[in-house]
PDB file of N, CA and C in Angstrom:
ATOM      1  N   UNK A   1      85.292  66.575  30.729  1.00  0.00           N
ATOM      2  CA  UNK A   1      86.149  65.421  30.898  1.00  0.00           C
ATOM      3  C   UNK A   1      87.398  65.847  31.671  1.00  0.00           C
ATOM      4  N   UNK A   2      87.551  64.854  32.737  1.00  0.00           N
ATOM      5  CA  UNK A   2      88.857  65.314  33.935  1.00  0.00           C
ATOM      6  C   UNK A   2      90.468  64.504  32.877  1.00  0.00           C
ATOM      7  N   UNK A   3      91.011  64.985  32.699  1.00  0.00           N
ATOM      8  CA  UNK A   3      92.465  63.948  33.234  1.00  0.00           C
ATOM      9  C   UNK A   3      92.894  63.614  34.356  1.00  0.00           C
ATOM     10  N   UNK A   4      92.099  62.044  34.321  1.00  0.00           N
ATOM     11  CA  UNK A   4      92.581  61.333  35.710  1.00  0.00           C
ATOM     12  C   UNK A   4      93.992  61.340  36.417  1.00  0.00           C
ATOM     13  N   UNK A   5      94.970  61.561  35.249  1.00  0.00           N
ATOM     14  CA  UNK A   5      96.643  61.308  35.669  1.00  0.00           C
ATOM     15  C   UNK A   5      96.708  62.318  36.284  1.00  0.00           C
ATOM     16  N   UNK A   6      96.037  63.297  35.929  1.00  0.00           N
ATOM     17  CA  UNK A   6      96.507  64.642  37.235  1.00  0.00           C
ATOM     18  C   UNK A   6      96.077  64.759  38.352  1.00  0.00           C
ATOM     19  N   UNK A   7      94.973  64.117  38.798  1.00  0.00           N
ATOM     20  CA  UNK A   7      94.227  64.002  39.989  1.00  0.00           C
ATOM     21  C   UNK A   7      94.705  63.320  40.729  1.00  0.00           C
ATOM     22  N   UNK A   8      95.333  64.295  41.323  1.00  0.00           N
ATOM     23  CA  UNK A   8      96.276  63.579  42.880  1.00  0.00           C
ATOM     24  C   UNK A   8      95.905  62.512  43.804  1.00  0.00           C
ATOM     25  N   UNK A   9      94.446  62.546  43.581  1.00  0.00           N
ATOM     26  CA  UNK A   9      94.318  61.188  44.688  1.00  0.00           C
ATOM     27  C   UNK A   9      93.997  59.745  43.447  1.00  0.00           C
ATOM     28  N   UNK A  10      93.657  59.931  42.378  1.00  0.00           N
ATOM     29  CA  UNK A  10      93.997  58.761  41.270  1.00  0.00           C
ATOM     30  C   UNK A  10      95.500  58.501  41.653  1.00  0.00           C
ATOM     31  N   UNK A  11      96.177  59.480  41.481  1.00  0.00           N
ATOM     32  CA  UNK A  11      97.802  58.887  41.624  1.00  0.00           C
ATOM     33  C   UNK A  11      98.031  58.380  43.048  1.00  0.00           C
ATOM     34  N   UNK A  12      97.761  58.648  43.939  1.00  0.00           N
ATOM     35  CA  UNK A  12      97.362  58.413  45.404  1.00  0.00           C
ATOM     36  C   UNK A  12      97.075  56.715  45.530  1.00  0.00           C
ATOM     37  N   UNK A  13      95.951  56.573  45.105  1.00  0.00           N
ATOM     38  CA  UNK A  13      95.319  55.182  44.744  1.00  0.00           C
ATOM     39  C   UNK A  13      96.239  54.366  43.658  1.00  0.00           C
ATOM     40  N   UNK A  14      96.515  54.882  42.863  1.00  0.00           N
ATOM     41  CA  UNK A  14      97.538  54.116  42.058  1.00  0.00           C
ATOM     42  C   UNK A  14      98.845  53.554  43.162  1.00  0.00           C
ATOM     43  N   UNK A  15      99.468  54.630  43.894  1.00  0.00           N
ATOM     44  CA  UNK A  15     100.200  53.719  44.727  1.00  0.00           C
ATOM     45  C   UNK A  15     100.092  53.018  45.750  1.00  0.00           C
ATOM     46  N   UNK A  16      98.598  53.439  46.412  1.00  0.00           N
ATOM     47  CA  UNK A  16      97.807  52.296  47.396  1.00  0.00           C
ATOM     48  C   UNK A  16      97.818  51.273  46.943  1.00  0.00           C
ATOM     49  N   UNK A  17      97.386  51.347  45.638  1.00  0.00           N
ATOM     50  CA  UNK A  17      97.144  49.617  44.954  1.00  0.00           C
ATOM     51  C   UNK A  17      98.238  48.871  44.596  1.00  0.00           C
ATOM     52  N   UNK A  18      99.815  49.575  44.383  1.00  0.00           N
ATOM     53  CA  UNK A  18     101.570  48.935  44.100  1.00  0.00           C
ATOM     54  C   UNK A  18     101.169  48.534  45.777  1.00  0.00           C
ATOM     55  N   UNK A  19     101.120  49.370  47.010  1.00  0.00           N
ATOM     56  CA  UNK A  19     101.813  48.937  47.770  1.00  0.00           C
ATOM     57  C   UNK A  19     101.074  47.672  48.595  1.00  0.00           C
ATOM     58  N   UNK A  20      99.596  47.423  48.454  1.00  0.00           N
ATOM     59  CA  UNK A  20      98.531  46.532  48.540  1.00  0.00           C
ATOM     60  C   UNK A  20      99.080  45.177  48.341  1.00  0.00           C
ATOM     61  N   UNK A  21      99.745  45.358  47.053  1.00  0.00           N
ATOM     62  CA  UNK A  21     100.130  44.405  46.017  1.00  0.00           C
ATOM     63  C   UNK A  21     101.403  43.535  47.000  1.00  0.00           C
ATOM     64  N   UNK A  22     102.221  44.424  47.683  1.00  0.00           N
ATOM     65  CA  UNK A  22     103.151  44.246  47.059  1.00  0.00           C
ATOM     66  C   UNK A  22     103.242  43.545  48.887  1.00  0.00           C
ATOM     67  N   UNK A  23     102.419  44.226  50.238  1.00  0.00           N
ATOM     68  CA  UNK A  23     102.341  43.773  51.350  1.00  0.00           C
ATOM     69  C   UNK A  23     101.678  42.448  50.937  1.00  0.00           C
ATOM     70  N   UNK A  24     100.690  41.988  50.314  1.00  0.00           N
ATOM     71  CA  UNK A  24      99.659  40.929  50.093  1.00  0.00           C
ATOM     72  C   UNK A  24     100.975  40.092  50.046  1.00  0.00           C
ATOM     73  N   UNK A  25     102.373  40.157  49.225  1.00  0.00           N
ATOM     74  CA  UNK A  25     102.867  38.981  48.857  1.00  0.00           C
ATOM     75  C   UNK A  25     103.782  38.510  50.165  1.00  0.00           C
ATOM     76  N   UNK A  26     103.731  39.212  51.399  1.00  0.00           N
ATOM     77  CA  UNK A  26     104.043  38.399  52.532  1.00  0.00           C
ATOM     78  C   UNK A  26     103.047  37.867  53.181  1.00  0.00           C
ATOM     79  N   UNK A  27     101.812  37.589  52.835  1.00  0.00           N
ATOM     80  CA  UNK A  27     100.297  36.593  53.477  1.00  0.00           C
ATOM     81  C   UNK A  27     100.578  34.549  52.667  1.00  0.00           C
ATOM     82  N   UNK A  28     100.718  34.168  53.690  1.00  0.00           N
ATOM     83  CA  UNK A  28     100.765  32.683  53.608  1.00  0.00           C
ATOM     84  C   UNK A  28      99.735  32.516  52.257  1.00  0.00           C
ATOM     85  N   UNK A  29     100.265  31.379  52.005  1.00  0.00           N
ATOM     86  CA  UNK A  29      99.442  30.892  50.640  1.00  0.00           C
ATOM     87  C   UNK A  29      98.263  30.197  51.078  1.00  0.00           C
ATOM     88  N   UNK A  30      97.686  30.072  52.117  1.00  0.00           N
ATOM     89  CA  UNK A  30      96.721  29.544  52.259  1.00  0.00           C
ATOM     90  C   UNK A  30      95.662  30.860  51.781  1.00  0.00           C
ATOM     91  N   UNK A  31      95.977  32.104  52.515  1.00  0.00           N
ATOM     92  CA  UNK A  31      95.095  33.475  52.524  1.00  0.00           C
ATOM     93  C   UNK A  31      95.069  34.294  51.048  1.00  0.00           C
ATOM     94  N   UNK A  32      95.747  33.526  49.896  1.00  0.00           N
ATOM     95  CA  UNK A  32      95.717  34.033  48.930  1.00  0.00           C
ATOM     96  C   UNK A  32      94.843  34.060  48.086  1.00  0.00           C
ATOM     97  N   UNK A  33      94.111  32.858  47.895  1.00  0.00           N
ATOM     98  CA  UNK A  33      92.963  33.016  47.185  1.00  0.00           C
ATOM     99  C   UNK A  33      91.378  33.669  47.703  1.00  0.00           C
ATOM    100  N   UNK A  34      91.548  33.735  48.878  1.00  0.00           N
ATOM    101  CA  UNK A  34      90.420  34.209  49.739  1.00  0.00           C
ATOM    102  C   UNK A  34      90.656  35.544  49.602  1.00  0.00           C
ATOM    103  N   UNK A  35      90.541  36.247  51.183  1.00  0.00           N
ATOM    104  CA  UNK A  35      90.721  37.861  51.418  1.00  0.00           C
ATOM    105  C   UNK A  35      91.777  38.337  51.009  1.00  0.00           C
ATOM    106  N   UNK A  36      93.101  38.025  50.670  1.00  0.00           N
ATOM    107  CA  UNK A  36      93.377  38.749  49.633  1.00  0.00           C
ATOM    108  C   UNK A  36      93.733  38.888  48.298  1.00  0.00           C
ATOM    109  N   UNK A  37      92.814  38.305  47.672  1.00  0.00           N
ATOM    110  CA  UNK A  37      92.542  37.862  46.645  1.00  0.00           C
ATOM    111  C   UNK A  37      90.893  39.378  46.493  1.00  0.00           C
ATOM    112  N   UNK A  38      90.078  39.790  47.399  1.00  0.00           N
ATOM    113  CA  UNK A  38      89.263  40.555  47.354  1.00  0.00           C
ATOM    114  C   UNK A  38      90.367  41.898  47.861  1.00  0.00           C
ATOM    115  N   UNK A  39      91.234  41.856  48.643  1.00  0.00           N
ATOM    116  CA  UNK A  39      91.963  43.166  49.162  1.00  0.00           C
ATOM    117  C   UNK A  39      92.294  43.358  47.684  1.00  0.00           C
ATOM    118  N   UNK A  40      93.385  42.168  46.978  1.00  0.00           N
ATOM    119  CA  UNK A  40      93.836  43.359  45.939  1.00  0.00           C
ATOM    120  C   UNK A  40      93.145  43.759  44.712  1.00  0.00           C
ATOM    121  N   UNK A  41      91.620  43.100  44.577  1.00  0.00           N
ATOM    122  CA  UNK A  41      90.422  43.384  43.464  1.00  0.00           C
ATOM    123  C   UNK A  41      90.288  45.019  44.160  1.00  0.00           C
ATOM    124  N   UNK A  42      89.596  44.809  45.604  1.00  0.00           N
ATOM    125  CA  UNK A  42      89.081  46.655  45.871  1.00  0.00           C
ATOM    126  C   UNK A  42      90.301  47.595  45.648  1.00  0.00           C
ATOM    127  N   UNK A  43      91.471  47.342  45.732  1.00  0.00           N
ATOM    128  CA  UNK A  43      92.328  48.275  45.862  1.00  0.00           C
ATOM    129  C   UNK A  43      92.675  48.935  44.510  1.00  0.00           C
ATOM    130  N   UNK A  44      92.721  48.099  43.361  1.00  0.00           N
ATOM    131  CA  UNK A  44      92.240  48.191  41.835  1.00  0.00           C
ATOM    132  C   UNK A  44      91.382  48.717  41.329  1.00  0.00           C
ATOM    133  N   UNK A  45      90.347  48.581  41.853  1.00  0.00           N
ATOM    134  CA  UNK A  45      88.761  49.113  41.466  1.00  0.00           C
ATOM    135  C   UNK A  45      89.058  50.500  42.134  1.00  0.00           C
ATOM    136  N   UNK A  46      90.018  51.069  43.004  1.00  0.00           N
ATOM    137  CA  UNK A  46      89.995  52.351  43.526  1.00  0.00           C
ATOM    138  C   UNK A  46      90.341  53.403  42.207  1.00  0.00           C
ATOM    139  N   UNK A  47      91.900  53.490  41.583  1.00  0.00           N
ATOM    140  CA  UNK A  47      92.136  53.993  40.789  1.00  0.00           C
ATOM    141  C   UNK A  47      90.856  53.447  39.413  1.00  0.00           C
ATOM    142  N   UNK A  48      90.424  52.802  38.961  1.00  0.00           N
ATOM    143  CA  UNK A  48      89.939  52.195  37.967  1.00  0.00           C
ATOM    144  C   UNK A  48      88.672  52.901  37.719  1.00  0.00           C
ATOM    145  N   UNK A  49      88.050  53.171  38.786  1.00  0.00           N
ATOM    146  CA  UNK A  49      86.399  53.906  38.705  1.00  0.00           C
ATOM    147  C   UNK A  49      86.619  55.253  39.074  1.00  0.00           C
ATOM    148  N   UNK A  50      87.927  55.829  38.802  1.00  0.00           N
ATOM    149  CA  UNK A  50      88.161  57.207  38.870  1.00  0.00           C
ATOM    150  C   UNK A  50      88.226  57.654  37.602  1.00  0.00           C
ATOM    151  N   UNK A  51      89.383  56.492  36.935  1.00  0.00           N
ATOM    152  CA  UNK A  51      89.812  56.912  35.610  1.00  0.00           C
ATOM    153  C   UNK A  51      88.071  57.030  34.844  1.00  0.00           C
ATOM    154  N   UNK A  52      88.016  55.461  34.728  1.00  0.00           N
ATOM    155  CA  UNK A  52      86.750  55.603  33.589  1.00  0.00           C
ATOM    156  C   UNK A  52      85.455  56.295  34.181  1.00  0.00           C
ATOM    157  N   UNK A  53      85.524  57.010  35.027  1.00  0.00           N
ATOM    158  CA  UNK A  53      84.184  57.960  35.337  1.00  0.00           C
ATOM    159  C   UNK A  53      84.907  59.358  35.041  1.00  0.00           C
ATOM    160  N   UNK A  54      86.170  59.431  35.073  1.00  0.00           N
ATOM    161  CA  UNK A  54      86.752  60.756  34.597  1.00  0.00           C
ATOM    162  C   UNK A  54      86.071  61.023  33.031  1.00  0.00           C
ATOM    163  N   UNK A  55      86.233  59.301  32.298  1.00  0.00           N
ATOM    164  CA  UNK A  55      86.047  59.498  30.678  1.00  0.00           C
ATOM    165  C   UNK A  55      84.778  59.785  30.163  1.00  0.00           C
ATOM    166  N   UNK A  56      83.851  59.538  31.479  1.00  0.00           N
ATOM    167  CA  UNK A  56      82.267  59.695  30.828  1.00  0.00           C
ATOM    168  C   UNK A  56      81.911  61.373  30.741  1.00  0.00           C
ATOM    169  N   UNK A  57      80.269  61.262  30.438  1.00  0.00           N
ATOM    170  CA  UNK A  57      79.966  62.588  29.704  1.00  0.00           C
ATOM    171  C   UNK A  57      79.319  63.323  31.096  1.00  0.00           C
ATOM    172  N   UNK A  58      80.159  64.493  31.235  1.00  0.00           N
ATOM    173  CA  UNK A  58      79.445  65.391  32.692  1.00  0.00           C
ATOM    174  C   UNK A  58      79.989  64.610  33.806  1.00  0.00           C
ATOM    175  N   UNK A  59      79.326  65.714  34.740  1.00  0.00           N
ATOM    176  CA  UNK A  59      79.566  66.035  35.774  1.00  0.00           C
ATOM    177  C   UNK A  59      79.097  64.761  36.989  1.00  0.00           C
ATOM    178  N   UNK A  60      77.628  64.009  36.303  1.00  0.00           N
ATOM    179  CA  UNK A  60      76.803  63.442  37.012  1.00  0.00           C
ATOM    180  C   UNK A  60      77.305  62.214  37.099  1.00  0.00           C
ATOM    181  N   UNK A  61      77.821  61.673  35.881  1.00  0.00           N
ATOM    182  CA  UNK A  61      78.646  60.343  35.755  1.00  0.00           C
ATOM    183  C   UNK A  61      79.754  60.049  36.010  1.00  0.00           C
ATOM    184  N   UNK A  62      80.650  61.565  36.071  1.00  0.00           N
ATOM    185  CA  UNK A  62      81.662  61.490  36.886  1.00  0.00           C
ATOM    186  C   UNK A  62      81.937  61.060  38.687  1.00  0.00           C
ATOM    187  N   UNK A  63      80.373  61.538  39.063  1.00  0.00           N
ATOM    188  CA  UNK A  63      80.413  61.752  40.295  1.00  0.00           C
ATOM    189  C   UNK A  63      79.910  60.066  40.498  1.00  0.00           C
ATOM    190  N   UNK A  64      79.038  59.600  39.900  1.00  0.00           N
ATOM    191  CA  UNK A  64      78.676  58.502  40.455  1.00  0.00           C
ATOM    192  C   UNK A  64      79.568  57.278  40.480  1.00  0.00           C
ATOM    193  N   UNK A  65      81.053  58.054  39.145  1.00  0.00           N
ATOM    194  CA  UNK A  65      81.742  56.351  39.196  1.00  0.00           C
ATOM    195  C   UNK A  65      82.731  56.857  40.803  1.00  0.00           C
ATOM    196  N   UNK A  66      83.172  58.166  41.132  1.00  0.00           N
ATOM    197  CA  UNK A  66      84.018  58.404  42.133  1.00  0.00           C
ATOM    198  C   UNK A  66      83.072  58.251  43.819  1.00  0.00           C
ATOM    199  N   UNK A  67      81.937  57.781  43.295  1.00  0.00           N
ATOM    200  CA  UNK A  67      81.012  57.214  44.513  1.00  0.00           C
ATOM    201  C   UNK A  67      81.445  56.155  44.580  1.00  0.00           C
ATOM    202  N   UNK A  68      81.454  55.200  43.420  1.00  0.00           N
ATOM    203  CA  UNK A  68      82.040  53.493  43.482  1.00  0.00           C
ATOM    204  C   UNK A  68      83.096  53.450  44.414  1.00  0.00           C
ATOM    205  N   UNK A  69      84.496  54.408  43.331  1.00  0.00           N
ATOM    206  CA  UNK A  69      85.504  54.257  44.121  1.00  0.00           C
ATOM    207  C   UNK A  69      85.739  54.590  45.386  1.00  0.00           C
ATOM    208  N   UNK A  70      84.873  55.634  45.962  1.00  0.00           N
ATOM    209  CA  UNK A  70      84.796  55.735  47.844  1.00  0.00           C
ATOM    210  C   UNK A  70      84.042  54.727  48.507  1.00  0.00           C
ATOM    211  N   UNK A  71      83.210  53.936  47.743  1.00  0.00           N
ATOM    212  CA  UNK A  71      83.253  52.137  48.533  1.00  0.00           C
ATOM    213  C   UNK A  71      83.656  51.604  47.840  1.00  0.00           C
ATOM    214  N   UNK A  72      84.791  51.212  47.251  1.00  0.00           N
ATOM    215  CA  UNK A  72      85.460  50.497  47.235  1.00  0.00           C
ATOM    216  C   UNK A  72      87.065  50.678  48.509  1.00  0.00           C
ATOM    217  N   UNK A  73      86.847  51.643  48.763  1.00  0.00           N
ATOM    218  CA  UNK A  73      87.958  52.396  49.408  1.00  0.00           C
ATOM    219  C   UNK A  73      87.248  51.808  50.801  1.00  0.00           C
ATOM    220  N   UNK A  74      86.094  51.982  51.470  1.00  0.00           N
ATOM    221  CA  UNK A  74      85.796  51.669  52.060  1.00  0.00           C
ATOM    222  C   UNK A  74      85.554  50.064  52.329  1.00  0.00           C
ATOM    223  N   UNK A  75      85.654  49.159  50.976  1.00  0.00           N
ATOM    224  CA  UNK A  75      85.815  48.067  51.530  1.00  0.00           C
ATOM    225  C   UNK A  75      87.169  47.617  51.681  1.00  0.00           C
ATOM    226  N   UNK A  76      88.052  48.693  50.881  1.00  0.00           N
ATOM    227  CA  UNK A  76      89.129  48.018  51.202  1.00  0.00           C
ATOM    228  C   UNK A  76      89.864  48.482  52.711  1.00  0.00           C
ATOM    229  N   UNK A  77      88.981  49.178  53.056  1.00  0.00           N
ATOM    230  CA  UNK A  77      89.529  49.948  54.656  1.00  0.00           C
ATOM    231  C   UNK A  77      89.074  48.615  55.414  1.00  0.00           C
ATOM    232  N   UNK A  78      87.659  48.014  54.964  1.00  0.00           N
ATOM    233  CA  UNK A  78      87.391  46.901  56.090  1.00  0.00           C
ATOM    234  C   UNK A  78      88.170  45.765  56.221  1.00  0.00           C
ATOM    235  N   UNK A  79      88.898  45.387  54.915  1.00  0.00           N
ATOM    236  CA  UNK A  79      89.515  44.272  54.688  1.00  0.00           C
ATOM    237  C   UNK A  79      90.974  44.263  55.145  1.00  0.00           C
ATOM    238  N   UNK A  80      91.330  45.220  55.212  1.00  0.00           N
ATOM    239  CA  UNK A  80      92.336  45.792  55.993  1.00  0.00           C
ATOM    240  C   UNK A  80      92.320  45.504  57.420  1.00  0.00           C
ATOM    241  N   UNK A  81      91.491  46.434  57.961  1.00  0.00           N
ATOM    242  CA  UNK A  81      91.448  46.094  59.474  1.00  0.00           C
ATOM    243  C   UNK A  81      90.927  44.257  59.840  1.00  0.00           C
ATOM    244  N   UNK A  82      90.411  43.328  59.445  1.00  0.00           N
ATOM    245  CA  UNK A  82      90.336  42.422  59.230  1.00  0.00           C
ATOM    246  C   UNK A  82      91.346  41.587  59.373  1.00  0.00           C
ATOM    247  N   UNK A  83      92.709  42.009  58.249  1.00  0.00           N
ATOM    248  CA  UNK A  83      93.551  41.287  58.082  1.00  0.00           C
ATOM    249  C   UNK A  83      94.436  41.973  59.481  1.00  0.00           C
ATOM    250  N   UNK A  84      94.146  43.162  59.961  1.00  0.00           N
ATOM    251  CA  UNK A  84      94.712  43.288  60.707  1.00  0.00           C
ATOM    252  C   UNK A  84      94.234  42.515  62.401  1.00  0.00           C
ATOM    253  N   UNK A  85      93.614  42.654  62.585  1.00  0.00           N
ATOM    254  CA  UNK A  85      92.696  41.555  63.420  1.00  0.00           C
ATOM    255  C   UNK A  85      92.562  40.400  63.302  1.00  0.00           C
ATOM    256  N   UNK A  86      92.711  39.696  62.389  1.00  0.00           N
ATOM    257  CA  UNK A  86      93.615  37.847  62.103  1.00  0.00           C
ATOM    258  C   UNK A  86      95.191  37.689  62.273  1.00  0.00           C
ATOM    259  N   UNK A  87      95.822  38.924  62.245  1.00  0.00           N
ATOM    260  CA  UNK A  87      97.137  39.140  62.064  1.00  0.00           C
ATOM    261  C   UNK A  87      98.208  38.652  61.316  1.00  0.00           C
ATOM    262  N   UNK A  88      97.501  38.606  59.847  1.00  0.00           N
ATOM    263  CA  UNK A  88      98.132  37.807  58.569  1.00  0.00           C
ATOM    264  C   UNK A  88      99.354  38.520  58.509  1.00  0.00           C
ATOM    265  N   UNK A  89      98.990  39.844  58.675  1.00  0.00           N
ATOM    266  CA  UNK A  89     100.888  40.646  58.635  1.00  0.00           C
ATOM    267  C   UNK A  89     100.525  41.579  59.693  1.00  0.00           C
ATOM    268  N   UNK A  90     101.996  42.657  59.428  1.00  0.00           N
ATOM    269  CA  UNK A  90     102.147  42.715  60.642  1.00  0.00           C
ATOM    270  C   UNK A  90     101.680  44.284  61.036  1.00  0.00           C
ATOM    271  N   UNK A  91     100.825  44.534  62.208  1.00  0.00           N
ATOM    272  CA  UNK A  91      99.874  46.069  62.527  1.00  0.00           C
ATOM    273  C   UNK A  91     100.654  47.123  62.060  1.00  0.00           C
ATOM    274  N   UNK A  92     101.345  47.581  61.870  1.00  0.00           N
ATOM    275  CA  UNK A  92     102.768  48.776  61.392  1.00  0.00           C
ATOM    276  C   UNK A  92     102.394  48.707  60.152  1.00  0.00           C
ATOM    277  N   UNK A  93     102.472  47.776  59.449  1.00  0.00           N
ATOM    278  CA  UNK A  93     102.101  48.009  57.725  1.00  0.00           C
ATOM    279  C   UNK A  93     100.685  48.023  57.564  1.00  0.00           C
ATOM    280  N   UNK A  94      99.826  47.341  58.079  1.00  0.00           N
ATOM    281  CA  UNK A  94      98.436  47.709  57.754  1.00  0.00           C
ATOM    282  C   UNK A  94      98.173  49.051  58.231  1.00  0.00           C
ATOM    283  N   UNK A  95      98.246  49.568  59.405  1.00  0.00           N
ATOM    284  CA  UNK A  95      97.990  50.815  59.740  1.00  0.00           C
ATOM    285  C   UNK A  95      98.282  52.318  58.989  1.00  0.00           C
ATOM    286  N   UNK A  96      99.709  51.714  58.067  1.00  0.00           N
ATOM    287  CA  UNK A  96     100.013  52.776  56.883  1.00  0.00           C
ATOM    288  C   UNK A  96      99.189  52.997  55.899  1.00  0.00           C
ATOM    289  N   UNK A  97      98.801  51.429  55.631  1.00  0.00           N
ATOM    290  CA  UNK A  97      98.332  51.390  54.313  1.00  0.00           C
ATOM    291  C   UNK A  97      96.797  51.933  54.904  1.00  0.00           C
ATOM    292  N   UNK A  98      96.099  51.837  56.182  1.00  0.00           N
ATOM    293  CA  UNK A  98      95.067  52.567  56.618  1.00  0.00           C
ATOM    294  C   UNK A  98      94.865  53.463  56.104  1.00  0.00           C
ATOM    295  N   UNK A  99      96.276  54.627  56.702  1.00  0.00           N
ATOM    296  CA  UNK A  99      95.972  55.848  56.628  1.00  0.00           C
ATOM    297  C   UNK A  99      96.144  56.507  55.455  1.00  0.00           C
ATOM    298  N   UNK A 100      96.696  55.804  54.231  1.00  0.00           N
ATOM    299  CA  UNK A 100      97.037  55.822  53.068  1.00  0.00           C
ATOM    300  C   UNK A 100      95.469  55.889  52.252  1.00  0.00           C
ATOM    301  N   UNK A 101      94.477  54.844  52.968  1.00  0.00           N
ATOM    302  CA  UNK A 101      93.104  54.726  52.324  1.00  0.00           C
ATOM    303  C   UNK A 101      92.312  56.038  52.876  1.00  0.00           C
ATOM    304  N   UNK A 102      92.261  56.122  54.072  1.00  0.00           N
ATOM    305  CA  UNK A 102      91.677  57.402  54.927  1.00  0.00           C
ATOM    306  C   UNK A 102      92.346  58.444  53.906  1.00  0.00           C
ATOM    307  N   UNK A 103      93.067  59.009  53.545  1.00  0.00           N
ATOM    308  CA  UNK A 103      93.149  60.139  52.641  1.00  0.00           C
ATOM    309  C   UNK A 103      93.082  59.749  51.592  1.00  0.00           C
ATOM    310  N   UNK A 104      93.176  59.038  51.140  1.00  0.00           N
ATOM    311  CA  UNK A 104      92.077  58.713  49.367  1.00  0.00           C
ATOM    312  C   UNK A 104      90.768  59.119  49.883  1.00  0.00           C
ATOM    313  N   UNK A 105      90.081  58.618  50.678  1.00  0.00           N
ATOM    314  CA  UNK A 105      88.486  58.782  51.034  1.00  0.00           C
ATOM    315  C   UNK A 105      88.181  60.472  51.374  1.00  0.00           C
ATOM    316  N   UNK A 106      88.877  60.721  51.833  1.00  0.00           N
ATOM    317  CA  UNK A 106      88.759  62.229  52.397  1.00  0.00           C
ATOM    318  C   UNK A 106      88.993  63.325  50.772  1.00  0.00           C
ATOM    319  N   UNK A 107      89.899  62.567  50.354  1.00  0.00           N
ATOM    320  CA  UNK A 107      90.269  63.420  49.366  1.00  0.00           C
ATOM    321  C   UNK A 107      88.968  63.352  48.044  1.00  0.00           C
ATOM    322  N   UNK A 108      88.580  62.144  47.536  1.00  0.00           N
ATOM    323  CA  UNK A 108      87.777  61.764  46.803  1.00  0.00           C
ATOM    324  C   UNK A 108      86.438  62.424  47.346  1.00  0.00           C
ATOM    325  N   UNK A 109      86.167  62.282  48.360  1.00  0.00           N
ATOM    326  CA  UNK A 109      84.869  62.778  49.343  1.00  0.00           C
ATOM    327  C   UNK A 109      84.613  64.358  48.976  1.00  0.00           C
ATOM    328  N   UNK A 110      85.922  65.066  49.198  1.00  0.00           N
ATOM    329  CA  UNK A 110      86.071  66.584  48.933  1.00  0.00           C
ATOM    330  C   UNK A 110      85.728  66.445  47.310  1.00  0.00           C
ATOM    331  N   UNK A 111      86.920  66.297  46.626  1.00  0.00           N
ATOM    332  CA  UNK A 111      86.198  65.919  45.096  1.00  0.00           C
ATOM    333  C   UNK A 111      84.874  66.371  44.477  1.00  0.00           C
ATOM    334  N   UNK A 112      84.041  65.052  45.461  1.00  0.00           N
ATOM    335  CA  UNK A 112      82.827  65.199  44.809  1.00  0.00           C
ATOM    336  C   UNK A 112      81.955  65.891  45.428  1.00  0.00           C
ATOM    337  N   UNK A 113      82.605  66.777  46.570  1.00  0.00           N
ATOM    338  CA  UNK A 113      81.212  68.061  46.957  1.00  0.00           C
ATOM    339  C   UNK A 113      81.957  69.040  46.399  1.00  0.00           C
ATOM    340  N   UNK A 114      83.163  69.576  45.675  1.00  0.00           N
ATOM    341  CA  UNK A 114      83.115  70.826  45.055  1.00  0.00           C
ATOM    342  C   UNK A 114      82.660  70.177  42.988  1.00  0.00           C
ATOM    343  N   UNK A 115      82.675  69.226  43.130  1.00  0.00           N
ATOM    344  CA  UNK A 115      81.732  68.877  41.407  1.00  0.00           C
ATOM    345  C   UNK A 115      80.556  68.805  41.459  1.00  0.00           C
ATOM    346  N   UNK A 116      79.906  68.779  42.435  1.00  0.00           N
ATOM    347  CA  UNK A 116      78.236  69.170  42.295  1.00  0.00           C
ATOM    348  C   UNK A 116      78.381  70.340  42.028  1.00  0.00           C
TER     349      UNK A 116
END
């Protein structure tokens, strides 16, 4: 069993998902219940399927919930560029929060080839 709080890219994702949160609340209210209404579900589900696959038994169940969370990371990379390509806000902040997801993924990715 891992402690998720120490795993730098859980904490990583924990503040992807404050700052997700917190860009979403300059998107018009029309775009709120739609896409980002799914941006800030995946960005949640990032830290979330780290923790509780940290809590399961071994190595194998660990790895498969930190598979979730690298697509979820990946959908939230698509939904991103999306919103960046409708131009709900503005390219400078999505592009952070990009590269903010790109090293969760990289990092999580590494993760789970030194736990096999």
């Amino acid at each position: 069993m891992h402690n998720f709080e120490e795993l730098l890219f859980w904490q990583k994702s924990i503040v992807l998902a404050k700052n997700v949160y917190i860009i979403c609340q300059e998107v018009s209210n029309d775009e709120k219940f739609g896409l980002i209404s799914q941006i800030k579900r995946s960005a949640v589900s990032i830290p979330s399927n780290i923790a509780e696959g940290s809590g399961r038994n071994g190595s194998k169940e660990f790895n498969h919930f930190l598979t979730v969370a690298l697509g979820s990371a990946f959908e939230l990379h698509t939904q991103l560029i999306l919103i960046r390509e409708l131009n709900l806000l503005p390219e400078e902040k999505i592009n952070a929060l990009l590269s903010e997801v790109s090293e969760i993924q990289r990092m999580i990715y590494s993760f789970k080839n030194n736990l096999k």
